[in-house]
N, C-alpha and C. Protein backbone atom coordinates (compact mmCIF):
# COMPACT_ATOMS: atom_id res chain seq x y z
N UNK A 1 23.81 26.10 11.91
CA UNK A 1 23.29 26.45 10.59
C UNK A 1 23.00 25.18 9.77
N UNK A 2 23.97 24.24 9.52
CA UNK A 2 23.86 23.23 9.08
C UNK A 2 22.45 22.22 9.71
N UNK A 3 22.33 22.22 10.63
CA UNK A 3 21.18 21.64 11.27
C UNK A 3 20.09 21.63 11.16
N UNK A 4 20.05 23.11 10.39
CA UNK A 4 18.48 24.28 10.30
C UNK A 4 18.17 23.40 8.75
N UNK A 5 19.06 23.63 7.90
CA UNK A 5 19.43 23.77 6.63
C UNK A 5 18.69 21.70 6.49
N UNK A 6 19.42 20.60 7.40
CA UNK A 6 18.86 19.59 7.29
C UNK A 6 17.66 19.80 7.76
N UNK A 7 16.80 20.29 8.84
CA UNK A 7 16.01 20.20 8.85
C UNK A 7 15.04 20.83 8.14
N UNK A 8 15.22 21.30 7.45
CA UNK A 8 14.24 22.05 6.09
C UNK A 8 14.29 21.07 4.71
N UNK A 9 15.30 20.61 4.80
CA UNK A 9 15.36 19.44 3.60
C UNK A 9 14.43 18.07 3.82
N UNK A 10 14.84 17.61 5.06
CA UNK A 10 13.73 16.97 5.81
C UNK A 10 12.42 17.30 5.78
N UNK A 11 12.01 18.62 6.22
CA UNK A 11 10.50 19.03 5.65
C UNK A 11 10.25 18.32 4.41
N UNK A 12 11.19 18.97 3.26
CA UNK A 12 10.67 19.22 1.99
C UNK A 12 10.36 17.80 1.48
N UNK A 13 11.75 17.08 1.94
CA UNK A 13 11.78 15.46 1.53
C UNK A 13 10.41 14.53 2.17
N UNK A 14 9.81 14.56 3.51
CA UNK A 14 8.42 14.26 4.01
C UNK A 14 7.38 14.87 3.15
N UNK A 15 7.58 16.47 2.44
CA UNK A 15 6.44 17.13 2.13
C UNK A 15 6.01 16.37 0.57
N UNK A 16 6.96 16.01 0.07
CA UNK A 16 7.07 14.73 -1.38
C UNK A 16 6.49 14.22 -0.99
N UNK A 17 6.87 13.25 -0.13
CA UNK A 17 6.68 11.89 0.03
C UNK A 17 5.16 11.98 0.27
N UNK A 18 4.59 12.67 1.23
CA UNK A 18 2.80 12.79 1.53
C UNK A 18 2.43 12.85 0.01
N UNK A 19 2.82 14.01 -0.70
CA UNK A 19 1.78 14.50 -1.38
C UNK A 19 2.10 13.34 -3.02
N UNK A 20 2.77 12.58 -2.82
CA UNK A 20 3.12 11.27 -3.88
C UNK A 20 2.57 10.07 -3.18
N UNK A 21 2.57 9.55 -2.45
CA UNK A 21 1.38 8.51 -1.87
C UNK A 21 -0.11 9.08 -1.82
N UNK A 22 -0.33 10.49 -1.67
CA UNK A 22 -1.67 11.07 -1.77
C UNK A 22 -2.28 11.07 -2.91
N UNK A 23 -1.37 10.20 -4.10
CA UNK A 23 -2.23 9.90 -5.17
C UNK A 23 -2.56 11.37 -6.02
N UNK A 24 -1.80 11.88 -5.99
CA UNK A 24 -2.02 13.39 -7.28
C UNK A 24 -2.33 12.93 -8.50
N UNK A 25 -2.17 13.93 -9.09
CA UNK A 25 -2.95 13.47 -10.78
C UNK A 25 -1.39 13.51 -11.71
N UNK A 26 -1.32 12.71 -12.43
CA UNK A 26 -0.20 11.96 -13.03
C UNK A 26 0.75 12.80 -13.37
N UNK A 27 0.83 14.00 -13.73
CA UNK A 27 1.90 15.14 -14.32
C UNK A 27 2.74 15.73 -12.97
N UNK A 28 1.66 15.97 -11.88
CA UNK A 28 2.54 16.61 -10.41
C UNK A 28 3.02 14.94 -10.12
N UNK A 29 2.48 13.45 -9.70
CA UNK A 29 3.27 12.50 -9.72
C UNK A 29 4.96 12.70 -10.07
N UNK A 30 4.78 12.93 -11.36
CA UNK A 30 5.82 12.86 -12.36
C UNK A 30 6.79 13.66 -12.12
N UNK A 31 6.22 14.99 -11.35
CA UNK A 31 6.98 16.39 -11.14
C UNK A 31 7.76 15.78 -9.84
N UNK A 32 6.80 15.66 -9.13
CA UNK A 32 7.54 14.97 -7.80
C UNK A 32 8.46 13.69 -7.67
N UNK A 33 8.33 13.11 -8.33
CA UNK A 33 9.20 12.03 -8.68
C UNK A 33 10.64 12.94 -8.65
N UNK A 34 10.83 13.72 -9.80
CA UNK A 34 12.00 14.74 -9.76
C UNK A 34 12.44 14.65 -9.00
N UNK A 35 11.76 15.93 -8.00
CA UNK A 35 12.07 16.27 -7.21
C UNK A 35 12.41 15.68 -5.74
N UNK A 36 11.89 14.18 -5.93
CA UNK A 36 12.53 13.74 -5.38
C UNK A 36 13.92 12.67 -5.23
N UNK A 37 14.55 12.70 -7.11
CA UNK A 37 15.62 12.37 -7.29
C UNK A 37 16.69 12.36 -6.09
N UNK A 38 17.11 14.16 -5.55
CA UNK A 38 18.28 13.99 -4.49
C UNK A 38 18.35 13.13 -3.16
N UNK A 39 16.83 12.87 -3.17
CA UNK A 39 16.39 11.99 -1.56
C UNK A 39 16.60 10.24 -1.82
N UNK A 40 16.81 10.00 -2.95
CA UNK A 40 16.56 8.84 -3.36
C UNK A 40 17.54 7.52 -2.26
N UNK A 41 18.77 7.97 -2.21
CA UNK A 41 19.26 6.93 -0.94
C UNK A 41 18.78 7.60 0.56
N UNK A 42 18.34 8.32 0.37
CA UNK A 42 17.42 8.58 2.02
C UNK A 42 16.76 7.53 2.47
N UNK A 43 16.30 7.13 3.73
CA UNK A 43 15.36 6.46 4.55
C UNK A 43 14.52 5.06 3.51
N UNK A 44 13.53 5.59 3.20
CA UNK A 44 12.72 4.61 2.53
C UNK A 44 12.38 5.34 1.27
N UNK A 45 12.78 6.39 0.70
CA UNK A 45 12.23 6.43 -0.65
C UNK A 45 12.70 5.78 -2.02
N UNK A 46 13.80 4.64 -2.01
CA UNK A 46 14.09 4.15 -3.11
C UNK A 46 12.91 3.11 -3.03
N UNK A 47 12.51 2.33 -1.64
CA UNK A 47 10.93 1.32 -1.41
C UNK A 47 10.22 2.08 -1.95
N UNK A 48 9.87 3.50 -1.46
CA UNK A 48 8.45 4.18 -1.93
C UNK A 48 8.62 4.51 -3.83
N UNK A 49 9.84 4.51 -4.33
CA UNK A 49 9.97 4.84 -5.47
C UNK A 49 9.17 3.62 -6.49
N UNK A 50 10.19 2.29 -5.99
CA UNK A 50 10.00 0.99 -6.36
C UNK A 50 8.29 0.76 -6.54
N UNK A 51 7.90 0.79 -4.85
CA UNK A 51 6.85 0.52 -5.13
C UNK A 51 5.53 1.25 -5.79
N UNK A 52 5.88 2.51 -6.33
CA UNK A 52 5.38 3.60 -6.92
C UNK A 52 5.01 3.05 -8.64
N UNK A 53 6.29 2.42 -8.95
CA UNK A 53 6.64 1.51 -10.58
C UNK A 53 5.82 0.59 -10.60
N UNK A 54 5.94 0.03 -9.42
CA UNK A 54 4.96 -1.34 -9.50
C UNK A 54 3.52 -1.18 -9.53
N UNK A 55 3.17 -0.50 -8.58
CA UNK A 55 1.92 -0.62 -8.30
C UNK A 55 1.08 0.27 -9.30
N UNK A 56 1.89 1.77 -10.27
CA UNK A 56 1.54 2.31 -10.82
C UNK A 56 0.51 1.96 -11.74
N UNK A 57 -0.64 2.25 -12.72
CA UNK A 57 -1.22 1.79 -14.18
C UNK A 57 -0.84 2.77 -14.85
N UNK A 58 -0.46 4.19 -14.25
CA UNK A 58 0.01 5.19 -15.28
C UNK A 58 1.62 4.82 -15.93
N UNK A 59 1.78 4.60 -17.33
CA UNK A 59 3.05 3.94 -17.99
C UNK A 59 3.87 5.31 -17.96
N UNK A 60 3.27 6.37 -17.71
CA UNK A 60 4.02 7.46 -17.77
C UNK A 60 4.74 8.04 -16.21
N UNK A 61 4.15 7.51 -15.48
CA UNK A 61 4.62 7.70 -13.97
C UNK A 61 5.94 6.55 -13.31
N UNK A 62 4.87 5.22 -13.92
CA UNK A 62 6.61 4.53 -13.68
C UNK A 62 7.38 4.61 -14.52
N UNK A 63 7.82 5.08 -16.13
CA UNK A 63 8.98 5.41 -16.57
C UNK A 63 9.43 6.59 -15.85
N UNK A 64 8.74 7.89 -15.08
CA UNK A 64 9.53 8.60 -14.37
C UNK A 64 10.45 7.97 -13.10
N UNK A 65 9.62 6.80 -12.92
CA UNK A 65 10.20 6.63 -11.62
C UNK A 65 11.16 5.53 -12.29
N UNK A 66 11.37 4.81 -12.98
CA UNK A 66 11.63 4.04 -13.52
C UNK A 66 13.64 4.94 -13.90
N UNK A 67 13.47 6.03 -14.47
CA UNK A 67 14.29 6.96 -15.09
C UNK A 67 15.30 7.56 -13.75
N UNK A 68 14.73 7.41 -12.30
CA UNK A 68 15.48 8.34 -11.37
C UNK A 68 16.16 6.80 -10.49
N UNK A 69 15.48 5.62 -10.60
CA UNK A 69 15.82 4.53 -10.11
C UNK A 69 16.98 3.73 -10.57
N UNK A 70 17.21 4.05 -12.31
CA UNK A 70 18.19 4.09 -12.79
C UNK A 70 19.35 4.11 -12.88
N UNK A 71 19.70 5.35 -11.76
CA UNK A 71 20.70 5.87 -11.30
C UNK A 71 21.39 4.86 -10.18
N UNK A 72 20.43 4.23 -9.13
CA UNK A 72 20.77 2.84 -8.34
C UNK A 72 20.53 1.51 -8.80
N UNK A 73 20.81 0.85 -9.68
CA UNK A 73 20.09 -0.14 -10.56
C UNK A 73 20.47 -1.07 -9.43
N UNK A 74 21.32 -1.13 -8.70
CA UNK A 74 21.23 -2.53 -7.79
C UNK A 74 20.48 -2.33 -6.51
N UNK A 75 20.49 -1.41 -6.20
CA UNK A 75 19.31 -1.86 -4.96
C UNK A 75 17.96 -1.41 -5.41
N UNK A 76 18.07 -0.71 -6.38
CA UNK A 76 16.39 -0.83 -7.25
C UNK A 76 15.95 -2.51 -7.68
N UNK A 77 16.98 -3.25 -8.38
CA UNK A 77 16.52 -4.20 -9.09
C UNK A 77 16.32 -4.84 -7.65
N UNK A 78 16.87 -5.42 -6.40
CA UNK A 78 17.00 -5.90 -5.78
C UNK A 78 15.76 -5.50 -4.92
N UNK A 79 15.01 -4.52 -4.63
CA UNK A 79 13.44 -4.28 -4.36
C UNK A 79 12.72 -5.69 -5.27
N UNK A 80 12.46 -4.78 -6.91
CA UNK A 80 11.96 -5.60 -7.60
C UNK A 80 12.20 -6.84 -7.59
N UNK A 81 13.19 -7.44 -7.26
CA UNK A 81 13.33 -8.91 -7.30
C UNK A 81 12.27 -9.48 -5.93
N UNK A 82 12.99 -8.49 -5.22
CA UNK A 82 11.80 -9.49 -3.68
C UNK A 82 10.90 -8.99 -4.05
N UNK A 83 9.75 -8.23 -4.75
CA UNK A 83 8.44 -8.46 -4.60
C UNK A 83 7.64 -9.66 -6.29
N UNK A 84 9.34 -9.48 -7.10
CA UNK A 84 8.83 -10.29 -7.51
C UNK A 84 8.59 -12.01 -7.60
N UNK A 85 9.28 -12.66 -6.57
CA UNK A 85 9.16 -13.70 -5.80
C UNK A 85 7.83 -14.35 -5.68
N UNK A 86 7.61 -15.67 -5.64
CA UNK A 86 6.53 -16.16 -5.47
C UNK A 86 5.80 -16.26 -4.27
N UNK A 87 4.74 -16.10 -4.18
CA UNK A 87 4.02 -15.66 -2.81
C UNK A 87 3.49 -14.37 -2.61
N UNK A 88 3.93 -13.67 -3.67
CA UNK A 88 3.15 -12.33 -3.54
C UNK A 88 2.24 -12.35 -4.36
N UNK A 89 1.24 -10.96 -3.97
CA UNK A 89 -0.16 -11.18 -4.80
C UNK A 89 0.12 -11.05 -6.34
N UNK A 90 -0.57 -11.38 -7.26
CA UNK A 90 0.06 -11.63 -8.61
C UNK A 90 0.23 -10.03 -9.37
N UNK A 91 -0.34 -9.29 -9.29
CA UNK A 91 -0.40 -7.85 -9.29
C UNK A 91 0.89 -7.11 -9.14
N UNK A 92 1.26 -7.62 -7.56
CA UNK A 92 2.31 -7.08 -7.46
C UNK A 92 3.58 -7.28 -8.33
N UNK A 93 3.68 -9.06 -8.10
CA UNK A 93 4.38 -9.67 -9.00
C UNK A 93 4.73 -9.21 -10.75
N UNK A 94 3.38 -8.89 -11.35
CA UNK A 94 3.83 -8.68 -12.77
C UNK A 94 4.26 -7.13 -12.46
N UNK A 95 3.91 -6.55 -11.59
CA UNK A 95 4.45 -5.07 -12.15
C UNK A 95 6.02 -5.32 -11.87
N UNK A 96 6.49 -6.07 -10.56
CA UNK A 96 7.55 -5.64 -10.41
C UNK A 96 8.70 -6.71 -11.71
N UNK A 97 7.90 -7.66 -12.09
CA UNK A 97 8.84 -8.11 -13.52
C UNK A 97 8.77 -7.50 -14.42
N UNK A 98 7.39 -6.56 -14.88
CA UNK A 98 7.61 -5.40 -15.99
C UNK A 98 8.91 -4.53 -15.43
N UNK A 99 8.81 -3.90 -14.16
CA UNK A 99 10.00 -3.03 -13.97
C UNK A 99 11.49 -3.65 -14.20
N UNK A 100 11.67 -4.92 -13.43
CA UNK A 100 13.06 -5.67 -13.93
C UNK A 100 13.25 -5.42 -15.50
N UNK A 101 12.11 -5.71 -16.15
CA UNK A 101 12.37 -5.50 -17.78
C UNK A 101 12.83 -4.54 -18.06
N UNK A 102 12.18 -3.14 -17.62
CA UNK A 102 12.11 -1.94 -17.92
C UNK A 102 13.84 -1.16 -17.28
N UNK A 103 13.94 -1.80 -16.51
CA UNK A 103 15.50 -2.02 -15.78
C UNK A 103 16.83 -2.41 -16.29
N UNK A 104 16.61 -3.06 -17.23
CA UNK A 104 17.07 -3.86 -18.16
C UNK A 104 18.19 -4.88 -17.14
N UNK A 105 17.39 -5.76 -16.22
CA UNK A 105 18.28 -6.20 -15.41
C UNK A 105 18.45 -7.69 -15.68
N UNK A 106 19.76 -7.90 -15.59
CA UNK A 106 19.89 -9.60 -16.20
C UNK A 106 20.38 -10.08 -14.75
N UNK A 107 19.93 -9.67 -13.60
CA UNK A 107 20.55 -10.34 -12.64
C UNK A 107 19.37 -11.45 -11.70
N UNK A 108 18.12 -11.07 -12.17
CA UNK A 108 16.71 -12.17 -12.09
C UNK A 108 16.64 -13.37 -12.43
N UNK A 109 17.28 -13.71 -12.97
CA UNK A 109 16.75 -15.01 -13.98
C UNK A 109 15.77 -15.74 -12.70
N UNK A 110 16.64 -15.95 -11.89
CA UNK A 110 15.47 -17.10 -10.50
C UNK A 110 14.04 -16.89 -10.89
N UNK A 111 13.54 -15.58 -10.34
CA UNK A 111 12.76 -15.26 -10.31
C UNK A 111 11.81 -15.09 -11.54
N UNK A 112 12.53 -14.81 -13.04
CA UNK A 112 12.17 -15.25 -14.21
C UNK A 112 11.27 -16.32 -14.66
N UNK A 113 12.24 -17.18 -14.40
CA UNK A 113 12.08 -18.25 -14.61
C UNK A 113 10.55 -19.11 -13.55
N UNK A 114 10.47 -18.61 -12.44
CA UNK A 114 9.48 -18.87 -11.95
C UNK A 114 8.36 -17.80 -12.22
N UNK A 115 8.52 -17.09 -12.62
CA UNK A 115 7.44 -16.04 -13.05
C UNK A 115 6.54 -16.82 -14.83
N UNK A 116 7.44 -17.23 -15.30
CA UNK A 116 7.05 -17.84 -16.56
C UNK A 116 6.55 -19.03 -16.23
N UNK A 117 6.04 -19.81 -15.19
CA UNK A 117 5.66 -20.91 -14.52
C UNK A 117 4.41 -20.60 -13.70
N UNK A 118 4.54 -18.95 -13.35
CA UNK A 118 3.39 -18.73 -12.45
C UNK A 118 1.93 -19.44 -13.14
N UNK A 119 0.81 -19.35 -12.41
CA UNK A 119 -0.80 -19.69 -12.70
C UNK A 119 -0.85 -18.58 -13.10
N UNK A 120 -0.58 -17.20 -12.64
CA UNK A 120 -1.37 -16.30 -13.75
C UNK A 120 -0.89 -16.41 -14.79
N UNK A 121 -1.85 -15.88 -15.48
CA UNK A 121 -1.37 -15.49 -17.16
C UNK A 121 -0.65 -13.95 -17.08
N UNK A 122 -1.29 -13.31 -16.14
CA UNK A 122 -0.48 -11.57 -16.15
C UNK A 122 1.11 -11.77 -15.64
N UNK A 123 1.07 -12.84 -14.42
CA UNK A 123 2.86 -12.96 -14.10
C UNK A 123 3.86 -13.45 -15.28
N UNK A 124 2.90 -15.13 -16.17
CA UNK A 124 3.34 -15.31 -17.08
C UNK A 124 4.07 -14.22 -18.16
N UNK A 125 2.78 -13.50 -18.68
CA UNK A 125 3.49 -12.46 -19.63
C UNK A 125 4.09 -11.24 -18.92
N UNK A 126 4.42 -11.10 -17.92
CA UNK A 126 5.44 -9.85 -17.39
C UNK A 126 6.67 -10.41 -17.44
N UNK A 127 6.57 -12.06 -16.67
CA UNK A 127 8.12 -12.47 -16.88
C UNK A 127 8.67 -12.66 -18.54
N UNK A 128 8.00 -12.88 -19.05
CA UNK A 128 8.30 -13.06 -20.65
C UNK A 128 9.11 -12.19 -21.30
N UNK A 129 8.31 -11.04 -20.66
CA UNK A 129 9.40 -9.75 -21.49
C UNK A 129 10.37 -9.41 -20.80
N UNK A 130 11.17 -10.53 -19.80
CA UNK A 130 12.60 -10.17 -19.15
C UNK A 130 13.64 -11.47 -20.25
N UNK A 131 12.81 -12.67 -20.41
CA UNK A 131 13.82 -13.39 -21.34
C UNK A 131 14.59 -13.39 -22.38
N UNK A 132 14.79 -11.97 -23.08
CA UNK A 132 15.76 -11.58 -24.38
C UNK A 132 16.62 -11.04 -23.11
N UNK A 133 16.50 -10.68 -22.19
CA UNK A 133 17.94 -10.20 -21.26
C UNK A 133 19.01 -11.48 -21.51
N UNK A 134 18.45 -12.68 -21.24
CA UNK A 134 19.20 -13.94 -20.44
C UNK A 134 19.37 -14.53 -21.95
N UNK A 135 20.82 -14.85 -22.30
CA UNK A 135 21.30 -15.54 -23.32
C UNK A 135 21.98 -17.24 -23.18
N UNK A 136 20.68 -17.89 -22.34
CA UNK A 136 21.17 -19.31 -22.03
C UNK A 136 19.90 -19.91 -22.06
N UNK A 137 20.31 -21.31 -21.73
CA UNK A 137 19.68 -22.46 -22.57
C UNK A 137 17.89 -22.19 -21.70
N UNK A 138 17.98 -21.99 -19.88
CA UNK A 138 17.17 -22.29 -19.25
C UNK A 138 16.38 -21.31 -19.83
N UNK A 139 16.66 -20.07 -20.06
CA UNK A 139 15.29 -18.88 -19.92
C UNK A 139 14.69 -19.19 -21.55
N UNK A 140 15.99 -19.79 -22.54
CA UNK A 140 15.12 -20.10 -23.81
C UNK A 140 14.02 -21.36 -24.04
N UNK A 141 14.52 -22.38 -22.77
CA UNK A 141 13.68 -23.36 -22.51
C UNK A 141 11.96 -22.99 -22.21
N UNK A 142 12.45 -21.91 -20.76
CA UNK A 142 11.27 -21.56 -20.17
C UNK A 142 10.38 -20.62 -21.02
N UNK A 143 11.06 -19.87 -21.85
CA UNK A 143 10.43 -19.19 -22.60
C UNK A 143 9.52 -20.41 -23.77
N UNK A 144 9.89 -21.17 -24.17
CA UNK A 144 9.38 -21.78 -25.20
C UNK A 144 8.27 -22.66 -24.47
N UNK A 145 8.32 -23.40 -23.64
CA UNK A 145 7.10 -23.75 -22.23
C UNK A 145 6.07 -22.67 -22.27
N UNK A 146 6.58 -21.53 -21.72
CA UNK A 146 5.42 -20.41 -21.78
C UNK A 146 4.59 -20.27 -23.18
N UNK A 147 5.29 -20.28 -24.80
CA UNK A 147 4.58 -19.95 -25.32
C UNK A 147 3.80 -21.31 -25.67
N UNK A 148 3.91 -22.20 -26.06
CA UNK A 148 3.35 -23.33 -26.03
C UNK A 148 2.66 -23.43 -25.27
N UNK A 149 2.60 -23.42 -23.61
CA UNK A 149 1.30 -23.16 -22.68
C UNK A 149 0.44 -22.16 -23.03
N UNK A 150 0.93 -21.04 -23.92
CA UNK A 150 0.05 -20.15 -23.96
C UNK A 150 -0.98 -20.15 -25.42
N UNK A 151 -0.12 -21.36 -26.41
CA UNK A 151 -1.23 -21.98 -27.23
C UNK A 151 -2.34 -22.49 -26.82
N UNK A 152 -2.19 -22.93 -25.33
CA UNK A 152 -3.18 -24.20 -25.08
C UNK A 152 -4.68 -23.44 -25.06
């Protein structure tokens, strides 16, 4: 019985996951996100969640996802940290330092701090809005670099 019972959850948990990478229109997104709260330490959907925040432009889809990720803040932030690392495309990069922000995670600074150094201007200002987390000398340094570069 028990077996039947996982394997129907399994359906349901795959049947999310398709129809949320299939790019729906932002309200079923949002619905599904929900619903897929209980799966969240399953297989790969805290990655597919993560990268759902990041890659999102709807502000209303990654605060859903943003809201169920919550619940794991350390291996959520710890996604976001590796994609926000240098070497990734810059895109990726600022979404996933908007999400650290949105995370309210003070365990980045590394990555902060090189985000406020990046060539873009979009990584620049994503890491920016993580530096009121960090109450020390470096991120007030780097922060004051950034805005002064951003006089220039």
């Amino acid at each position: 019985m028990g077996d039947c019972l996982g394997k129907a959850m399994m359906k349901v948990y795959c049947e999310l996951l398709h129809r949320l990478l299939a790019g729906e229109d932002e309200s079923t997104q949002i619905d599904i996100l929900g619903q897929l709260a209980p799966f969240i330490t399953e297989g790969c959907v805290m990655e597919i969640l993560c990268r759902i925040a990041i890659e999102t432009e709807s502000h209303c889809v990654r605060e859903a996802a943003i809201k169920r990720l919550k619940f794991h803040p350390v291996k959520a932030n710890c996604c976001f940290i590796n994609h926000a690392r240098p070497g990734e495309n810059p895109m990726v990069r600022r979404g996933a330092l908007i999400c650290l922000a949105l995370m309210g995670c003070t365990t980045a600074k590394e990555v902060i701090l090189k985000g406020l150094q990046a060539r873009s201007f979009a990584v620049r200002l994503a890491a920016s809005l993580n530096t009121g987390l960090y109450y020390d000398r470096d991120a007030l340094d780097a922060f004051e670099h950034f805005r002064e570069f951003k006089k220039k």
